[in-house]
C-alpha atoms as a PDB file:
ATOM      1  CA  UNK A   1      42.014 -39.839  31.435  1.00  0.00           C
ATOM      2  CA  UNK A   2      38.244 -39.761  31.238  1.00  0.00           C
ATOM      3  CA  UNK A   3      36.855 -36.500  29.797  1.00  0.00           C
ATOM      4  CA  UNK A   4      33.009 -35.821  29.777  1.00  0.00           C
ATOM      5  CA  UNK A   5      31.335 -33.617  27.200  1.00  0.00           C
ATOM      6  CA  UNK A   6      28.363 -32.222  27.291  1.00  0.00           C
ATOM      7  CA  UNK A   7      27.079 -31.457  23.370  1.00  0.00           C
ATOM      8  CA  UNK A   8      24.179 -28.417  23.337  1.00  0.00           C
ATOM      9  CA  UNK A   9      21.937 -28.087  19.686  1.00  0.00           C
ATOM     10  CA  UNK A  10      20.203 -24.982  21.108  1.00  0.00           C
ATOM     11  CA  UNK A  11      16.980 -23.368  20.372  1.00  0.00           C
ATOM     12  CA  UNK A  12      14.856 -21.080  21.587  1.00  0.00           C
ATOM     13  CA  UNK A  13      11.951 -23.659  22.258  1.00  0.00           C
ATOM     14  CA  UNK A  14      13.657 -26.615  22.478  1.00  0.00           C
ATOM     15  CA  UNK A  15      17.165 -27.695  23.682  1.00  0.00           C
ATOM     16  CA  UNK A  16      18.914 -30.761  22.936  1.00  0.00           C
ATOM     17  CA  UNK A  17      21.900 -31.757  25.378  1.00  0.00           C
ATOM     18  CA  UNK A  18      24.001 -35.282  25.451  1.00  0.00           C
ATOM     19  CA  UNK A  19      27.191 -35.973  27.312  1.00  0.00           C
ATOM     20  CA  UNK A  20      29.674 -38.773  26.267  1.00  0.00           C
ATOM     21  CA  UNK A  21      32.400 -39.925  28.221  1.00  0.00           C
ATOM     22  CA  UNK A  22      35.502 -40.183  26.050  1.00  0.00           C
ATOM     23  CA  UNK A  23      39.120 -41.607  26.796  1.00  0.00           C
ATOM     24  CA  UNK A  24      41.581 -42.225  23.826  1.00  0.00           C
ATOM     25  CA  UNK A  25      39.491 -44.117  21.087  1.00  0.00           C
ATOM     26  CA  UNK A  26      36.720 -44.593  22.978  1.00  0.00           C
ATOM     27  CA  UNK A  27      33.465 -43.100  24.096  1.00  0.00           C
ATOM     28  CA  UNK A  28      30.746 -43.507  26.520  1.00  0.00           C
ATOM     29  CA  UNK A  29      26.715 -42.978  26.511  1.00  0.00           C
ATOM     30  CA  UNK A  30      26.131 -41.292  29.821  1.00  0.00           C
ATOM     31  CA  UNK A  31      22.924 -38.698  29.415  1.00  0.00           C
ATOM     32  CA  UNK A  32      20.750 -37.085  26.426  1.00  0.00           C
ATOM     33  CA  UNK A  33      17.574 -35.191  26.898  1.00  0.00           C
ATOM     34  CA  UNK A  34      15.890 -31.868  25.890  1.00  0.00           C
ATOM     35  CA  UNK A  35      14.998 -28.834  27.473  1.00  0.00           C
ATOM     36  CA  UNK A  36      11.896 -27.525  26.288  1.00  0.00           C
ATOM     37  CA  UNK A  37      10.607 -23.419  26.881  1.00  0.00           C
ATOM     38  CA  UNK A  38       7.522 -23.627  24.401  1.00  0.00           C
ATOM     39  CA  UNK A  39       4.992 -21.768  26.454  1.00  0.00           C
ATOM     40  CA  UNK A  40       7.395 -18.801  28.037  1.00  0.00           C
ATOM     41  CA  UNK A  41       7.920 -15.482  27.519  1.00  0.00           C
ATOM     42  CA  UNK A  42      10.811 -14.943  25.234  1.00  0.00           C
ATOM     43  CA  UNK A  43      13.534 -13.662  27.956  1.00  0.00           C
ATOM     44  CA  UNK A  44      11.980 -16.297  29.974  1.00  0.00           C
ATOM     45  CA  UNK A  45      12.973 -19.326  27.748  1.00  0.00           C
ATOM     46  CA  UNK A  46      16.761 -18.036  28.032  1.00  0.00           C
ATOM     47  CA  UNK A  47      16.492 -18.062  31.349  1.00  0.00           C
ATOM     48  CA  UNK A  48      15.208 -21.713  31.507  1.00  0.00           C
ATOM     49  CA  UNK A  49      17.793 -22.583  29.116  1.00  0.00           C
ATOM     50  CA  UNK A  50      20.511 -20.994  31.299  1.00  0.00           C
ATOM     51  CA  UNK A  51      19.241 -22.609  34.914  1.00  0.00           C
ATOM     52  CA  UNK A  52      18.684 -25.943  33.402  1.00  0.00           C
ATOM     53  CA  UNK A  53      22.194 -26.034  31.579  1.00  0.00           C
ATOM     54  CA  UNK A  54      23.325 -24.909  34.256  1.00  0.00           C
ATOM     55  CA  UNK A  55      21.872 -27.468  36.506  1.00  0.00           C
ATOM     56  CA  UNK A  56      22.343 -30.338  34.437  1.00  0.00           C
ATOM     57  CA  UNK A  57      26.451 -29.653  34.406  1.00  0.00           C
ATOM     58  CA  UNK A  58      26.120 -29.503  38.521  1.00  0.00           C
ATOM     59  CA  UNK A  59      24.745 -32.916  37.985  1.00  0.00           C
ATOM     60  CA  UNK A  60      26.762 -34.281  35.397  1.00  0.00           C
ATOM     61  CA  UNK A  61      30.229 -32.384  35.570  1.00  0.00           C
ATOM     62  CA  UNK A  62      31.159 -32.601  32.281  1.00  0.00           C
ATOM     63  CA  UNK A  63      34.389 -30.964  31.497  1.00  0.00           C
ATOM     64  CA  UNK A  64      33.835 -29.057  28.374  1.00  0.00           C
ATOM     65  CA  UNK A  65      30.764 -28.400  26.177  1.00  0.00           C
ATOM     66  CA  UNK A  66      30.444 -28.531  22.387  1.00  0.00           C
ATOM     67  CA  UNK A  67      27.770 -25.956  20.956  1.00  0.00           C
ATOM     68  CA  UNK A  68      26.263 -26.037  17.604  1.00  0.00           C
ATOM     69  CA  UNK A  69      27.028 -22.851  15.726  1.00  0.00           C
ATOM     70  CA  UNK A  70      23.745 -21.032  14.509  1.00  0.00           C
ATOM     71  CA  UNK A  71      22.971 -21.963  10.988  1.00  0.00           C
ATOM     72  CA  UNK A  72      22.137 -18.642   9.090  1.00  0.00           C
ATOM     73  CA  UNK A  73      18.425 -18.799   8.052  1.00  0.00           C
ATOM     74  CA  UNK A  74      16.069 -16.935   5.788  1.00  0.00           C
ATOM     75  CA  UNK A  75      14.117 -15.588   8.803  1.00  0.00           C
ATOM     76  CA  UNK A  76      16.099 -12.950  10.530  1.00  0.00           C
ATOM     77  CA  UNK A  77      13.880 -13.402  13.444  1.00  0.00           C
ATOM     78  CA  UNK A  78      14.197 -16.843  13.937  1.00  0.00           C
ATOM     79  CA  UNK A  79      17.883 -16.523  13.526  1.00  0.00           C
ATOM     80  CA  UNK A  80      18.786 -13.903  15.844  1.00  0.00           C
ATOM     81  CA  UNK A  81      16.409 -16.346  18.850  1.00  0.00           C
ATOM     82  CA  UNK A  82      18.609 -18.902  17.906  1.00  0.00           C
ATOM     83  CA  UNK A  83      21.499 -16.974  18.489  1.00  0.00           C
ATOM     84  CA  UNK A  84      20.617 -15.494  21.762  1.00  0.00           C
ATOM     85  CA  UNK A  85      19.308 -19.290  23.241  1.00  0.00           C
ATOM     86  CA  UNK A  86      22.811 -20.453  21.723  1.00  0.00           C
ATOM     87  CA  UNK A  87      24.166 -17.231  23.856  1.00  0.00           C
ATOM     88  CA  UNK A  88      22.231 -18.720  26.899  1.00  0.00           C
ATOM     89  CA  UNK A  89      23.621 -22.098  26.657  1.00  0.00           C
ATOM     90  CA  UNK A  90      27.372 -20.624  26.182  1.00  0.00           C
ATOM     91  CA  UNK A  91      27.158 -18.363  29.640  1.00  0.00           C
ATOM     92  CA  UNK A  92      25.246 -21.212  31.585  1.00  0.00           C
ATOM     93  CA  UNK A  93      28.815 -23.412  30.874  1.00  0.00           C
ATOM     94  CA  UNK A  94      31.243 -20.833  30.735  1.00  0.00           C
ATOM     95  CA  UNK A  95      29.974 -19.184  34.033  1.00  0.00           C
ATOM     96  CA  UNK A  96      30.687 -23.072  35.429  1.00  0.00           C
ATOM     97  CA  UNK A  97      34.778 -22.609  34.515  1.00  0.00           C
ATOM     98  CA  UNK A  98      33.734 -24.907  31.101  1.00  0.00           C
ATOM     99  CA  UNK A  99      35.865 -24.143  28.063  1.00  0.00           C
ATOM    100  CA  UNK A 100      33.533 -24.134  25.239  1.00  0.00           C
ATOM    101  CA  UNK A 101      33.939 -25.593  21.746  1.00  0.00           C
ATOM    102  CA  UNK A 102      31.816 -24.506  18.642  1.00  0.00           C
ATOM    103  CA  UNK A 103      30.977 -26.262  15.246  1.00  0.00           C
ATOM    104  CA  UNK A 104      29.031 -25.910  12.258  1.00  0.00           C
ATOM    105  CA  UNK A 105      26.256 -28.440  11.249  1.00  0.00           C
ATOM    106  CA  UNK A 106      28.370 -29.387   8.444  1.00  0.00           C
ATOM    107  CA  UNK A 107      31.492 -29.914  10.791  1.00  0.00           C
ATOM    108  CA  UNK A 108      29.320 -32.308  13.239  1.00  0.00           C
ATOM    109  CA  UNK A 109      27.808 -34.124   9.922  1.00  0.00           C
ATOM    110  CA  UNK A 110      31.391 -34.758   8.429  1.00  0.00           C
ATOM    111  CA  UNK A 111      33.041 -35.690  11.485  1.00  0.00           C
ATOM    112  CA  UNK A 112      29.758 -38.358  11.833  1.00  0.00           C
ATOM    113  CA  UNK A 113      29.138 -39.549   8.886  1.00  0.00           C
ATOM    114  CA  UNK A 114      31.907 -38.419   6.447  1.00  0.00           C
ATOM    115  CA  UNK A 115      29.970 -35.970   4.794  1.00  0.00           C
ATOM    116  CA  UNK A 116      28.968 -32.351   5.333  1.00  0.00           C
ATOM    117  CA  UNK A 117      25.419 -32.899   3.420  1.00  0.00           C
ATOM    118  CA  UNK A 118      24.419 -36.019   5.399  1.00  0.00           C
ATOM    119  CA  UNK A 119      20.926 -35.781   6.467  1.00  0.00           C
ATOM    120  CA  UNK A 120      19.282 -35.798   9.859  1.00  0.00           C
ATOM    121  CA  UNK A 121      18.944 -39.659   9.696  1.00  0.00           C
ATOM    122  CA  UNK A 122      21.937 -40.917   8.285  1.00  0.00           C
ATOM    123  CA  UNK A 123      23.478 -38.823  11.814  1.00  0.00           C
ATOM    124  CA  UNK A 124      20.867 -40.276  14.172  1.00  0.00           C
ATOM    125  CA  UNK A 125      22.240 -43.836  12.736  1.00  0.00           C
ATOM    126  CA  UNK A 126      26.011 -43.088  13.202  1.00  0.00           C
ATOM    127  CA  UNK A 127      25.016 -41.593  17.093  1.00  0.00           C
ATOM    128  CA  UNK A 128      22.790 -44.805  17.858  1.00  0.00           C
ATOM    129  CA  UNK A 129      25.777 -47.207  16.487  1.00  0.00           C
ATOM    130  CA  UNK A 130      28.804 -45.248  17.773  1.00  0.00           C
ATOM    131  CA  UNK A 131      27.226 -44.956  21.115  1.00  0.00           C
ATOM    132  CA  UNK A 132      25.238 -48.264  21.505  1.00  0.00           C
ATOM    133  CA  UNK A 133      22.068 -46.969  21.712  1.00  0.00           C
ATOM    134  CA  UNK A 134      19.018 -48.971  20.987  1.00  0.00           C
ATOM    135  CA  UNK A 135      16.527 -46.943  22.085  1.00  0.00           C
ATOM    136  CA  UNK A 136      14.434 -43.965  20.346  1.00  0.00           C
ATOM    137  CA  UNK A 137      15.605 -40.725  21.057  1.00  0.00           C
ATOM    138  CA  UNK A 138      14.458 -37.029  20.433  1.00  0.00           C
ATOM    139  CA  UNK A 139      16.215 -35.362  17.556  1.00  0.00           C
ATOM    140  CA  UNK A 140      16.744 -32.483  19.489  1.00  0.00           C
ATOM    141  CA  UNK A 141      18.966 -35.049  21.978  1.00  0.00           C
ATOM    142  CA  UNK A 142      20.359 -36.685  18.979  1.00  0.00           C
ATOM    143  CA  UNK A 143      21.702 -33.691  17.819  1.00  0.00           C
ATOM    144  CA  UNK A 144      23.357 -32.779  20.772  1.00  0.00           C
ATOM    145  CA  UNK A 145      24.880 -35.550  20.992  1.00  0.00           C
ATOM    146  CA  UNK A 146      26.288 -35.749  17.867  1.00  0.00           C
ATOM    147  CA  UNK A 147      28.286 -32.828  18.614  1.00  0.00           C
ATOM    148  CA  UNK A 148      29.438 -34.090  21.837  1.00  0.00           C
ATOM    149  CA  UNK A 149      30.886 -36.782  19.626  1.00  0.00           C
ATOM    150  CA  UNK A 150      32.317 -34.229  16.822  1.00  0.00           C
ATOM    151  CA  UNK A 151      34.032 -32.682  19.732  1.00  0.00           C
ATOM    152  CA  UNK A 152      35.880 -35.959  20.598  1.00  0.00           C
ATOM    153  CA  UNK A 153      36.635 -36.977  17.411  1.00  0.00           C
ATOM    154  CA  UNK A 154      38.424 -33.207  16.399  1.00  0.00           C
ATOM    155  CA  UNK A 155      40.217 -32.605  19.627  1.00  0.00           C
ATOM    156  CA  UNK A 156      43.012 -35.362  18.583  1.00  0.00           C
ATOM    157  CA  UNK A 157      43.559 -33.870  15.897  1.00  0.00           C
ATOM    158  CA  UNK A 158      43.430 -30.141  17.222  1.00  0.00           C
ATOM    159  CA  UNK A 159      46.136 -31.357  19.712  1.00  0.00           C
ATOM    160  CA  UNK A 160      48.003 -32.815  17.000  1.00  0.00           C
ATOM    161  CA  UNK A 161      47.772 -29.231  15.173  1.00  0.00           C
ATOM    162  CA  UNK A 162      48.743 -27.461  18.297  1.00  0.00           C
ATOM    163  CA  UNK A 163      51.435 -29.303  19.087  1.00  0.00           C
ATOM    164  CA  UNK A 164      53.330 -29.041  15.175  1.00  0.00           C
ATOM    165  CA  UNK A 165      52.391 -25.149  15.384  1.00  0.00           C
ATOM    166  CA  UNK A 166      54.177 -24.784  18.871  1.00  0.00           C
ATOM    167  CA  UNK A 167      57.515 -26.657  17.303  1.00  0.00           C
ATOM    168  CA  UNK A 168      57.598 -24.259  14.585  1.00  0.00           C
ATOM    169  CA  UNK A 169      60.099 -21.527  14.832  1.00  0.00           C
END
């Protein structure tokens, strides 16, 4: 069975979405792109965020999303935007019946590359080669996608975990 996952790396300016077709072992390219809010209002950008999202999983019908979890930053500020567009993104799937799925940047680099310090590049590689991609993307995309793939390479083994929890007694 075919699953499609749409992978969010939110921000408040710009938005990075990709969605990857997966089945057993293997995994699909099917969309990557940004959503960008620069020049609005505040409370406008999360509504852009929210609409587009929300659009792009009418078009796509993915059937789960993968959000990056908000990486605690120096700037209080810049952390609680991030948190809110990250909010955004979360009600614009889950109001669409989505079940959502959240990971760290160091989850999505380790289940990439192996490592939870990996830089932006060495991730950007690992998405281009995994998903056959020979074309320049934006990071912001990249990103996104990247968790879409995290997602599909945990969810084995959170199945797996499930599954010996539930036989316990």
């Amino acid at each position: 069975m075919v699953t499609r996952v749409l992978g969010i790396d939110p921000g408040s300016r710009v938005t990075g979405y990709g969605l990857v077709d997966a089945e057993g072992n293997s995994y699909r390219y099917v969309a990557s792109g940004v959503i960008r809010t620069q020049s609005a209002a505040f409370p406008e950008r999360l509504r852009v965020i929210f609409t587009d999202l929300g659009s792009l999983i009418t078009e796509y019908g993915p059937g789960v999303m993968a959000v990056e979890q908000v990486f605690v930053q120096k700037n209080a500020s810049a952390a609680l935007k991030l948190g809110q567009a990250r909010g955004a993104a979360l009600c614009a799937g889950v109001t669409r019946g989505l079940d959502a799925a959240e990971y760290t940047p160091r989850a999505v680099k380790q289940a990439l590359v192996g490592t939870g310090s990996a830089g932006k590049a060495q991730v950007a590689a690992m998405v281009a080669r995994l998903l056959d991609i020979h074309t320049a993307m934006a990071e912001d995309a990249t990103d996104a996608l990247a968790v879409a793939l995290c997602h599909v390479h945990q969810t084995p083994l959170q199945q797996r975990l499930q599954a010996h929890a539930g036989g316990r007694s």
